[in-house]
C-alpha atoms as a PDB file:
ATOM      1  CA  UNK A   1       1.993  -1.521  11.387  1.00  0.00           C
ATOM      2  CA  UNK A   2      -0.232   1.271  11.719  1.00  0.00           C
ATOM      3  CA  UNK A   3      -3.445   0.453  12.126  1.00  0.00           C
ATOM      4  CA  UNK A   4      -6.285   2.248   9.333  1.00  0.00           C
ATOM      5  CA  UNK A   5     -10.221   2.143   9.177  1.00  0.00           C
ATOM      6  CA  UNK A   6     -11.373   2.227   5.897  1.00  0.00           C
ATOM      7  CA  UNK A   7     -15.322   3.142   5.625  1.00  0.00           C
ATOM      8  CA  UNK A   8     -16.265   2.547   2.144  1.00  0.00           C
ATOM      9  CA  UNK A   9     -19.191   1.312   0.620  1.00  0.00           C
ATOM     10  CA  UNK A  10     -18.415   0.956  -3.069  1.00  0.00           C
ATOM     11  CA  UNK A  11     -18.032  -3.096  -3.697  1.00  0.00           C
ATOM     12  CA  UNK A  12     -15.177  -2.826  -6.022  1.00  0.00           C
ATOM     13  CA  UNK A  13     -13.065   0.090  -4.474  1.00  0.00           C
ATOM     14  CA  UNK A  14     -12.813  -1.376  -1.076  1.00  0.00           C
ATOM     15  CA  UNK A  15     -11.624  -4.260  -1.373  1.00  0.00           C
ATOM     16  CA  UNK A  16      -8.864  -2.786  -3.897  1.00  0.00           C
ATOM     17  CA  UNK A  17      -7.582  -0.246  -1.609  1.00  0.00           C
ATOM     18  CA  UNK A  18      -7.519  -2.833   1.388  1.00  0.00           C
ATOM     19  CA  UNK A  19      -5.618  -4.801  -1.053  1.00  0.00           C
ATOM     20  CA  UNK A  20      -3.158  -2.126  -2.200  1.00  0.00           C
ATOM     21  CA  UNK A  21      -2.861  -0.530   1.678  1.00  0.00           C
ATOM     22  CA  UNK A  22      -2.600  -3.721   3.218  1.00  0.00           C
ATOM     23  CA  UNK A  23       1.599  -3.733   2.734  1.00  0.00           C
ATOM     24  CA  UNK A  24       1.991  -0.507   4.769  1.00  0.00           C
ATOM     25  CA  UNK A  25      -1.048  -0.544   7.257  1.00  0.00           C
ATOM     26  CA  UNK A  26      -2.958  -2.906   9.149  1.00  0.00           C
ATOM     27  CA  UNK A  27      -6.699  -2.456   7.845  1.00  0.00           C
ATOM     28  CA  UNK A  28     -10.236  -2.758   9.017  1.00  0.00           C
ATOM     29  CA  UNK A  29     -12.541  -2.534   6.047  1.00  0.00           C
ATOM     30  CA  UNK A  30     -16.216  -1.544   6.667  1.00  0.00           C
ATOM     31  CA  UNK A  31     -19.244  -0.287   4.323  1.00  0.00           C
ATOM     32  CA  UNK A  32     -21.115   2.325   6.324  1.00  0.00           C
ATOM     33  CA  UNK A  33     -21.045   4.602   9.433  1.00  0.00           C
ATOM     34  CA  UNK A  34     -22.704   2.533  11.723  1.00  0.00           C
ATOM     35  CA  UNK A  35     -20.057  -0.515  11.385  1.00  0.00           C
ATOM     36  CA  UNK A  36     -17.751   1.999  11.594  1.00  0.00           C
ATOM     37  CA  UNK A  37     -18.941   3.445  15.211  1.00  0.00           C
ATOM     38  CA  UNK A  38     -19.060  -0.412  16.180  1.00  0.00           C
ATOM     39  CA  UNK A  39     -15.077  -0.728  14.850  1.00  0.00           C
ATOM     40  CA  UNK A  40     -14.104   2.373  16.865  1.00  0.00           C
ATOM     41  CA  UNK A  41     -16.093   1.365  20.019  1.00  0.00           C
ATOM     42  CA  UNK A  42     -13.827  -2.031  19.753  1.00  0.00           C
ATOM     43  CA  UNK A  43     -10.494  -0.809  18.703  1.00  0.00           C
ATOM     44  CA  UNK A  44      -7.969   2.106  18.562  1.00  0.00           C
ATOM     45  CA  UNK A  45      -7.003   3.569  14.659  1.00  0.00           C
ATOM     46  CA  UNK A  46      -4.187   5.624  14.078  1.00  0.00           C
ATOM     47  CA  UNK A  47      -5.831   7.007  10.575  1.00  0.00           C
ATOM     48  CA  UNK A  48      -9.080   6.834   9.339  1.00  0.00           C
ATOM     49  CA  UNK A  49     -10.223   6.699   5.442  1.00  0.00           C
ATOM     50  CA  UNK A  50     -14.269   7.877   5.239  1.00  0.00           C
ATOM     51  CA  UNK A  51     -16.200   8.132   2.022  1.00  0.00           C
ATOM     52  CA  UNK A  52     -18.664  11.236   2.000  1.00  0.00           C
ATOM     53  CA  UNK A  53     -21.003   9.513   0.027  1.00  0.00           C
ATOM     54  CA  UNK A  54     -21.889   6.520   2.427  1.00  0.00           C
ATOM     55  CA  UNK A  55     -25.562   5.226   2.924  1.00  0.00           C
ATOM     56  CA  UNK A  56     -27.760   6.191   5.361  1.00  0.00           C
ATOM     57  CA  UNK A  57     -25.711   8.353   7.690  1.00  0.00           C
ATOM     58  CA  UNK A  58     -23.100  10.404   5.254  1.00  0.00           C
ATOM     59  CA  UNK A  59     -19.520  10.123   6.177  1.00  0.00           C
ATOM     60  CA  UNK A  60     -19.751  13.933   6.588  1.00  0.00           C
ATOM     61  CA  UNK A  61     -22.527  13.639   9.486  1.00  0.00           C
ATOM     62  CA  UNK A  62     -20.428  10.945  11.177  1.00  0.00           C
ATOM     63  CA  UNK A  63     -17.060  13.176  11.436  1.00  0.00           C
ATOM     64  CA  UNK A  64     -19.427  15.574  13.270  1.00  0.00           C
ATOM     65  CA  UNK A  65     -20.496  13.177  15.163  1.00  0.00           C
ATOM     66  CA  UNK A  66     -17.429  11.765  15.924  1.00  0.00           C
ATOM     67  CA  UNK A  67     -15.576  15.406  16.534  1.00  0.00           C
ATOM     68  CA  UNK A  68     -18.492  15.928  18.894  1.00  0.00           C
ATOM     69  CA  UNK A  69     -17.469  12.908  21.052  1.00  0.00           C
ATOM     70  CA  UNK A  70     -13.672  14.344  20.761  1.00  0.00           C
ATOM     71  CA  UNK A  71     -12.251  11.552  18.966  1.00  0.00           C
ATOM     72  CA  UNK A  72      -9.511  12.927  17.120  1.00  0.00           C
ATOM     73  CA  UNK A  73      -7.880  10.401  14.915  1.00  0.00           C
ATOM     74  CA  UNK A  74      -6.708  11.998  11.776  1.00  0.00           C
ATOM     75  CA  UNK A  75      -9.701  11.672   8.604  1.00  0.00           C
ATOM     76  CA  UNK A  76      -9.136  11.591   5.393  1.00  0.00           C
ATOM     77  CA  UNK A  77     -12.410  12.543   3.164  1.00  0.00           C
ATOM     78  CA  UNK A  78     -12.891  10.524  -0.473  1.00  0.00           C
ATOM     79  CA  UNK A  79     -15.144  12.212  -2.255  1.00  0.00           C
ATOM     80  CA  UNK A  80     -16.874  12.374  -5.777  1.00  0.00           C
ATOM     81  CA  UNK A  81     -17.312  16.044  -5.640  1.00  0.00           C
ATOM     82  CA  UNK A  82     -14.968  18.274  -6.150  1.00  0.00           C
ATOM     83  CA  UNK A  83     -15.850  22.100  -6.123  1.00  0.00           C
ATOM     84  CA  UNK A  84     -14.619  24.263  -3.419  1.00  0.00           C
ATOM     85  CA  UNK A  85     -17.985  24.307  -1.081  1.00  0.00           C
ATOM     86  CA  UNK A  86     -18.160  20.544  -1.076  1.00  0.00           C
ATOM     87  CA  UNK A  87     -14.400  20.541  -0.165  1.00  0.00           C
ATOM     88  CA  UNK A  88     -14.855  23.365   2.620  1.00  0.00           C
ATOM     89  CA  UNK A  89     -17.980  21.647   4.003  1.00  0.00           C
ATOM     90  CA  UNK A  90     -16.034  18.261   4.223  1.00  0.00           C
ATOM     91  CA  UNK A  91     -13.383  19.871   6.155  1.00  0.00           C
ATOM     92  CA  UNK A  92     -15.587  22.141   8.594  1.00  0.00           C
ATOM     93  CA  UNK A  93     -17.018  18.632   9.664  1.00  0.00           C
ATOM     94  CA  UNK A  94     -13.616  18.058  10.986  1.00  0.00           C
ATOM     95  CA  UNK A  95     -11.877  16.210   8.620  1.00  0.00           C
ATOM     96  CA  UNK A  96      -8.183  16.737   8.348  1.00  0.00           C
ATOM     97  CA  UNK A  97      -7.947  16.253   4.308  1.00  0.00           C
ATOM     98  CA  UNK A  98      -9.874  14.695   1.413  1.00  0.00           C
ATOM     99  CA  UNK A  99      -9.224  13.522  -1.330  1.00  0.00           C
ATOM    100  CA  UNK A 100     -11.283  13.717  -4.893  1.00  0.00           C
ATOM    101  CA  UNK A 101     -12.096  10.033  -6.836  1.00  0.00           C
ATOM    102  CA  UNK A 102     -10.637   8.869  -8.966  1.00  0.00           C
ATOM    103  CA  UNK A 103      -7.326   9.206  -7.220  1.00  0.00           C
ATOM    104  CA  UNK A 104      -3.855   7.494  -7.141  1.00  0.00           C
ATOM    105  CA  UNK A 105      -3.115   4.813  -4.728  1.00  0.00           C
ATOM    106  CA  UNK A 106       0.230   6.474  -4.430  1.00  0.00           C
ATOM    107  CA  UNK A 107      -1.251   9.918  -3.433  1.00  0.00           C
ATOM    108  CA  UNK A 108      -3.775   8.648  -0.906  1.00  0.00           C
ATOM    109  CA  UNK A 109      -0.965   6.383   0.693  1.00  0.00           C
ATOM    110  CA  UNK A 110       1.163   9.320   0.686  1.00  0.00           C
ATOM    111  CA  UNK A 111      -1.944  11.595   2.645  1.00  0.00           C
ATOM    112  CA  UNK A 112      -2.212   9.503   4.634  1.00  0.00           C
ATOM    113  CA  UNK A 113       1.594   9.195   5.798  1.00  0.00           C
ATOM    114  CA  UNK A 114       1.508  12.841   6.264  1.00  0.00           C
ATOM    115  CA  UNK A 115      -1.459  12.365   8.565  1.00  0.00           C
ATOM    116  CA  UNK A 116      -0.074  10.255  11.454  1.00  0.00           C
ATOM    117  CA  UNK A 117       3.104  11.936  11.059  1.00  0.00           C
ATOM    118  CA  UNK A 118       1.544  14.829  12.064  1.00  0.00           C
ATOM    119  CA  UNK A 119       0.831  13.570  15.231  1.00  0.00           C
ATOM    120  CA  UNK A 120       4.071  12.138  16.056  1.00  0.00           C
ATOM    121  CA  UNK A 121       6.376  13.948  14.718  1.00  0.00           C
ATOM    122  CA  UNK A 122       8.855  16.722  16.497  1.00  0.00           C
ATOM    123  CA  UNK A 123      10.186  19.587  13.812  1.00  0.00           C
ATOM    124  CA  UNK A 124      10.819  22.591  14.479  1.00  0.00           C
ATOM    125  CA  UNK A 125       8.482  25.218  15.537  1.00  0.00           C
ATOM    126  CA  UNK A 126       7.301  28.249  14.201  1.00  0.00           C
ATOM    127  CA  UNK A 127       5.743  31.190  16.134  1.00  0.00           C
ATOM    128  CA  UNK A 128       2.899  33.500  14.365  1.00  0.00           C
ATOM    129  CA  UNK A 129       0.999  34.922  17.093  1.00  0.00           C
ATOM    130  CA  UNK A 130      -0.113  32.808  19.881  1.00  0.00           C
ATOM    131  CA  UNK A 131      -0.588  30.037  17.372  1.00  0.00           C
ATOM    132  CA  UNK A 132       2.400  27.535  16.813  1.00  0.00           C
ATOM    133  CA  UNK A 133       3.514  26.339  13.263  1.00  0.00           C
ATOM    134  CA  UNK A 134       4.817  22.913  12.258  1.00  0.00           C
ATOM    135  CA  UNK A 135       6.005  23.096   8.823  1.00  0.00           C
ATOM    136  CA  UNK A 136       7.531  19.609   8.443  1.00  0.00           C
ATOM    137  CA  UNK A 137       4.964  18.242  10.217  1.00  0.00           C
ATOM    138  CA  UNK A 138       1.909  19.806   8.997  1.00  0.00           C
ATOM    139  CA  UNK A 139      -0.013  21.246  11.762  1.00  0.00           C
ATOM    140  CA  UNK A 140      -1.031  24.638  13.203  1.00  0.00           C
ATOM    141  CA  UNK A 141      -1.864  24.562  17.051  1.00  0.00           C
ATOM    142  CA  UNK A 142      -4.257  27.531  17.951  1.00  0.00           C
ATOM    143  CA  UNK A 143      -4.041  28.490  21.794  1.00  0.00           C
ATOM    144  CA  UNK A 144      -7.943  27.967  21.835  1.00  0.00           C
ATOM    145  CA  UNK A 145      -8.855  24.848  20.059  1.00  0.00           C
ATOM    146  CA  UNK A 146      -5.450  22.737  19.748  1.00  0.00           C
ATOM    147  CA  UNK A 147      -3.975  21.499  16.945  1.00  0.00           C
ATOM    148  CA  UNK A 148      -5.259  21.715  13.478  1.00  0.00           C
ATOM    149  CA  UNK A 149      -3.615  19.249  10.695  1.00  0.00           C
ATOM    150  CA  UNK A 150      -2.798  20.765   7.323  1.00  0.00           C
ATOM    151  CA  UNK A 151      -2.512  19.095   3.965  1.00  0.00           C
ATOM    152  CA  UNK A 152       1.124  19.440   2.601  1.00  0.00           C
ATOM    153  CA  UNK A 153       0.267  21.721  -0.488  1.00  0.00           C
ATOM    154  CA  UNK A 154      -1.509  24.025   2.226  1.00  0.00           C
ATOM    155  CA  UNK A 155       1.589  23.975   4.792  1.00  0.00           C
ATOM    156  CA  UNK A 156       3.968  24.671   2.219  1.00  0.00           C
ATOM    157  CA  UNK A 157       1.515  28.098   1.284  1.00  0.00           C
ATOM    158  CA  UNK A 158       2.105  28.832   5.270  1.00  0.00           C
ATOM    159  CA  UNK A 159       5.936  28.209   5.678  1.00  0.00           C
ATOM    160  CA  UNK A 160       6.528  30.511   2.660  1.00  0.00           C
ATOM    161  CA  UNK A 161       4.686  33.133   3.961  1.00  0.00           C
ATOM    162  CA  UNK A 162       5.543  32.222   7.935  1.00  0.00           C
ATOM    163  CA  UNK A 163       9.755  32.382   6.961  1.00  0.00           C
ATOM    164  CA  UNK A 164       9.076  36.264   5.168  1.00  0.00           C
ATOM    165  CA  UNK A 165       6.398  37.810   7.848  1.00  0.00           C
ATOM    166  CA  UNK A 166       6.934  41.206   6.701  1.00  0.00           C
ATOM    167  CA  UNK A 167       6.464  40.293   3.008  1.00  0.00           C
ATOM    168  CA  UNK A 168       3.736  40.502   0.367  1.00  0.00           C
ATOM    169  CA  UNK A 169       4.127  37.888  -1.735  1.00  0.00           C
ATOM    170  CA  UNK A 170       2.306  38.512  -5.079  1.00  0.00           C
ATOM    171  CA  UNK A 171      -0.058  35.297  -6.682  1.00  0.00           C
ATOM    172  CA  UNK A 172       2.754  34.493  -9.384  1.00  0.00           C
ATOM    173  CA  UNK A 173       5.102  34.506  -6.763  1.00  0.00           C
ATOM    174  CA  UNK A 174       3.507  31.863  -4.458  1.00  0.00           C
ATOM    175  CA  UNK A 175       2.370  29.782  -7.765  1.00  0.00           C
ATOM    176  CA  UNK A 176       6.099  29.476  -9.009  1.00  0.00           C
ATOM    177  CA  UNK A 177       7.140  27.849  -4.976  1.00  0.00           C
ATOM    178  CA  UNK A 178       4.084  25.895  -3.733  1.00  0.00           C
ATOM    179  CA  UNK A 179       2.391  24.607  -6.577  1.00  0.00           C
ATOM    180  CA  UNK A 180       3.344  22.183  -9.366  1.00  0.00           C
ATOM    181  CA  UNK A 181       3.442  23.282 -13.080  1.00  0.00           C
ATOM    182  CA  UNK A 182       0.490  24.348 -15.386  1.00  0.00           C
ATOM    183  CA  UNK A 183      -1.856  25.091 -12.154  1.00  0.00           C
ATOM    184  CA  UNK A 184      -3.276  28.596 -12.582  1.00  0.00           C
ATOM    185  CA  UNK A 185      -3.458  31.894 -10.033  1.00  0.00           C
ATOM    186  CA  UNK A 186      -6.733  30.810  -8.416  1.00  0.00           C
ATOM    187  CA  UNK A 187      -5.499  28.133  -7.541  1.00  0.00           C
ATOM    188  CA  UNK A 188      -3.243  30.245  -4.796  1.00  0.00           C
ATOM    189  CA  UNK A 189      -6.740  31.487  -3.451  1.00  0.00           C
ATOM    190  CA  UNK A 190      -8.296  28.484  -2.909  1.00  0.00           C
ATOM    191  CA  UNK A 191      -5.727  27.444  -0.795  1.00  0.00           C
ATOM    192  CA  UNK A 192      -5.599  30.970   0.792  1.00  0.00           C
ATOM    193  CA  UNK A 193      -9.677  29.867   1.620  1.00  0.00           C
ATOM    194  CA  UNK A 194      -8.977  26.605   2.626  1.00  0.00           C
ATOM    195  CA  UNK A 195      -6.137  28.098   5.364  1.00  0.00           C
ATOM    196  CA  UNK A 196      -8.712  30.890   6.501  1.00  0.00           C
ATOM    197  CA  UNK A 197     -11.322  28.167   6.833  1.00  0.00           C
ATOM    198  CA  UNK A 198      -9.487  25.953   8.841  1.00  0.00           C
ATOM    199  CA  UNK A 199      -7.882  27.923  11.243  1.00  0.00           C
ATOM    200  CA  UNK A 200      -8.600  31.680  11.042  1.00  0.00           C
ATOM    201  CA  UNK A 201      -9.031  34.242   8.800  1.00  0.00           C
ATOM    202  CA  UNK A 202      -6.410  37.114  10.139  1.00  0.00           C
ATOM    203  CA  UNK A 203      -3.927  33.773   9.464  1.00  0.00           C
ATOM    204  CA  UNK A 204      -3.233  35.022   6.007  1.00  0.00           C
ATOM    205  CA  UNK A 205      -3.535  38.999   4.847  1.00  0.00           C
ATOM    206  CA  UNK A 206      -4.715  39.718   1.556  1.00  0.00           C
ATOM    207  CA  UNK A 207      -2.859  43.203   0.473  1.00  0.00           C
ATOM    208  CA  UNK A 208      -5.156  44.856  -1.970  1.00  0.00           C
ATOM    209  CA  UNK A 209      -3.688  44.801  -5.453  1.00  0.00           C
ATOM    210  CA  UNK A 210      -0.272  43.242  -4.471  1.00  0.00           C
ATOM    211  CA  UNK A 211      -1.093  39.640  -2.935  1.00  0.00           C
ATOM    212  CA  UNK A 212      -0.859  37.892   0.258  1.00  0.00           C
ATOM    213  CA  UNK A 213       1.171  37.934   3.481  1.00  0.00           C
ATOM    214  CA  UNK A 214       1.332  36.800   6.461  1.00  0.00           C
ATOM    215  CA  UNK A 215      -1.122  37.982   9.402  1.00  0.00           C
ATOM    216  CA  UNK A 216      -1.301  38.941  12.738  1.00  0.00           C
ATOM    217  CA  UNK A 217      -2.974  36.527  15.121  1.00  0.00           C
ATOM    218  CA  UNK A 218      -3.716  37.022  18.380  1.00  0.00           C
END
């Protein structure tokens, strides 16, 4: 088994998801950033769950911290607040992808899969620039700062626009193949954001009037 520190401080919701993630991952269960340096400092994770909202240091502050130190196990953010700048901040600490309470157990174990797969696994490669693309494996390597994980929804957004480069794909169109039923245009451009944010923002060309394509990185 994989092995998964969980740093939450709610009473109730840690113990349930140790409980409900203990049949796929071996789990270490602790309540604030401090026990969770101490758990690090004794013991390698593969995947790390952090709650933004933890006491005394916040779980954002301690992925800085920990990005500072260049420990790079894959994060997952939970957090109560969900509006883009809380989501973008949570991410620019270093995290690889959050997730907004309440949530489904079947959802976060599925993150959460796609986070240490990222790391392991060996699809095939595509080239955009002098960056290299993983879109069955969800990550972007940049030829300055390394590999960058990507949620699913937000690799899916890249591998559409990545397979047409010369293409502008128009908000309807990328709605209709990334994105499930009844979400709405904006939704495309907060994932457009959340791209730009993460790994640069020639990644993804916005064509006045007509949409988005692919860009031309460096």
């Amino acid at each position: 088994m994989l092995r998964l520190l969980v740093v939450e401080d709610d009473p109730r919701l840690g113990p349930i998801m140790r409980e409900v993630l203990s049949a796929d991952w071996e789990i270490e269960l602790v309540a604030s950033a401090e026990d969770g340096a101490v758990a690090i400092g004794a013991q390698h994770f593969d995947a790390m769950i952090v709650d933004r909202g933890l006491p005394g240091m916040s779980g954002e502050e301690w992925i800085r911290e920990l990005r500072a130190r260049r420990i790079r196990t894959p994060i997952l953010v939970l957090t109560a607040l969900g509006e883009l700048h809380d989501t973008v901040e949570g991410l620019d600490a270093g995290a690889n992808d959050y997730l907004v309470k309440p949530f489904e157990f079947a959802e976060l174990n599925a993150r959460l899969r796609a986070l240490t797969r990222s790391y392991d696994g060996g699809g095939p490669i595509t080239e955009i620039g002098g960056w290299e693309f993983s879109p069955e494996d969800h990550w972007i390597e940049s030829p300055y700062s390394g590999r960058i994980l990507l949620t699913s929804t937000e690799s899916a957004l890249l591998a559409v626009l990545a397979h047409e480069p010369e293409r502008t794909f128009s908000r309807e169109e990328l709605l209709a193949r990334v994105f499930t039923q009844g979400e709405r245009e904006t939704t495309v451009e907060t994932y457009v954001h959340y791209l730009r944010r993460k790994t640069d923002r020639e990644l993804i060309e916005t064509v006045r009037g007509r949409g988005y394509r692919l860009g031309a990185l460096k």
